[in-house]
Protein backbone atom coordinates (compact mmCIF):
# COMPACT_ATOMS: atom_id res chain seq x y z
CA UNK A 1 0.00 0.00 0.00
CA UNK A 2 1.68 3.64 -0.85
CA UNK A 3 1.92 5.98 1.76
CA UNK A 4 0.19 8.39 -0.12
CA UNK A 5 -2.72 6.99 -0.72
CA UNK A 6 -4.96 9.07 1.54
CA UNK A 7 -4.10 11.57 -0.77
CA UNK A 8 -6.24 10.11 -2.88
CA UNK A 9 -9.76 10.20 -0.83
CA UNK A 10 -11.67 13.09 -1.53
CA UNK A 11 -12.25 15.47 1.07
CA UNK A 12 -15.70 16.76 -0.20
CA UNK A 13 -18.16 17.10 -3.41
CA UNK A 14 -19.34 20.11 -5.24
CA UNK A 15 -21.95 21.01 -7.56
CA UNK A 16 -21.38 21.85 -11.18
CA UNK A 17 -21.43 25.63 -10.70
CA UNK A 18 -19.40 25.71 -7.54
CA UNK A 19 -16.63 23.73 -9.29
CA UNK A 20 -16.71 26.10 -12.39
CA UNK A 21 -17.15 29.35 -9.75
CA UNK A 22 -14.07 28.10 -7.85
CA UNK A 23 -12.24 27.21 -10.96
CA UNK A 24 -12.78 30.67 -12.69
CA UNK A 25 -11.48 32.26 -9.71
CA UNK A 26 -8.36 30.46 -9.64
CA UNK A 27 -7.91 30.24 -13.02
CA UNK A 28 -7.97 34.73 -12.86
CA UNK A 29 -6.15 34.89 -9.56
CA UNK A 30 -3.10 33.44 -11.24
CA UNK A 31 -1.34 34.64 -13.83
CA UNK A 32 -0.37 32.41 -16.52
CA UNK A 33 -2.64 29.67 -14.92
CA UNK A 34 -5.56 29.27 -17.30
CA UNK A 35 -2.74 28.57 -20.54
CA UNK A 36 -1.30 26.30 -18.39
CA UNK A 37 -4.64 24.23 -17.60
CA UNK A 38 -5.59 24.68 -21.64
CA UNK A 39 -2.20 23.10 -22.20
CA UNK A 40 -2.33 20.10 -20.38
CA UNK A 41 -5.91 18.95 -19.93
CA UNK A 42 -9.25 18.47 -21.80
CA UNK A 43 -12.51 20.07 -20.94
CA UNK A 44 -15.30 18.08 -18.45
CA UNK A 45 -18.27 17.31 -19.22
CA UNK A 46 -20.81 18.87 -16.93
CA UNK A 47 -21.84 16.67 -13.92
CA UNK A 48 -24.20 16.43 -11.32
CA UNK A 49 -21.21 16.42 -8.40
CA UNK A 50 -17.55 16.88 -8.96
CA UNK A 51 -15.50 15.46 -5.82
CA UNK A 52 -12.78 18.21 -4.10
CA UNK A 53 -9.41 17.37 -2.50
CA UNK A 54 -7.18 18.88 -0.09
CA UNK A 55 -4.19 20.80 -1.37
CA UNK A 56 -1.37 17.99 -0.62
CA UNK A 57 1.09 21.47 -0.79
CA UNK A 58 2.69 21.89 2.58
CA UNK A 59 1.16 25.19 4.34
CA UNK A 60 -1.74 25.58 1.84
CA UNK A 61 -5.43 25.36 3.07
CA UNK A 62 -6.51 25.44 -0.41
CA UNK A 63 -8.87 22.75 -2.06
CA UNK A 64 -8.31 21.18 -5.58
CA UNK A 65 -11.29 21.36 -7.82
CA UNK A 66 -11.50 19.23 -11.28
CA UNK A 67 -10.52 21.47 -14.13
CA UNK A 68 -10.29 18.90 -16.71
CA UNK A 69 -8.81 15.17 -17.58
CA UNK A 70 -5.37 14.99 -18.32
CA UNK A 71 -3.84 15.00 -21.67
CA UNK A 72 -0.85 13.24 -20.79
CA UNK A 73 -2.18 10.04 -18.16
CA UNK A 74 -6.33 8.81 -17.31
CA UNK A 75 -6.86 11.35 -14.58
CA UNK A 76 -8.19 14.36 -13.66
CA UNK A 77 -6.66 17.63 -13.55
CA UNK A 78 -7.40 19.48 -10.68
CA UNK A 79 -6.07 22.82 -9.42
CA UNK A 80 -6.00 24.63 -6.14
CA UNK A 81 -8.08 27.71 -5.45
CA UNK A 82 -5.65 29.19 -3.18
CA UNK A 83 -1.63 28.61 -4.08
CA UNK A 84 -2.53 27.59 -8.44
CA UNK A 85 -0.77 24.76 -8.32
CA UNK A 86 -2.02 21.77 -10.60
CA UNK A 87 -2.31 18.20 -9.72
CA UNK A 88 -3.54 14.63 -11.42
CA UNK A 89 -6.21 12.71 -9.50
């Protein structure tokens, strides 16, 4: 078993237009960020509920909301709302 893995529980759910209202605020509270996301993921599909995860960043409070799936590997591509950083899921 990895010692990561309870990275990999979500920590909550969201509705469709929380997850785009949190995403749009990330995506124009950092610069360079929405390119970034374009870049390397895919758009969603809307959903009923997206799931939300912890920021694993040391020192961040933030919460990672889906932004897309991956280009590069079968996962979702989440970002944080409160340091930008982007992770897979």
């Amino acid at each position: 078993m990895s010692s990561n893995i309870a990275q990999n529980y979500p920590y909550s759910s969201e509705s469709e237009s929380e997850r785009a209202a949190s995403v749009a605020r990330a995506l124009a509270n950092h610069e360079g960020l929405a390119d970034k996301v374009k870049n390397e993921s895919t758009g969603l599909e809307p959903e009923g509920r997206w799931w939300v995860w912890k920021c694993p960043t040391p020192a961040c409070a933030g919460l990672l909301h889906a932004a897309g799936f991956a280009r590069s590997a079968h996962a979702v591509y989440s970002l944080c709302d409160t340091c930008g950083k982007t992770y897979l899921r």
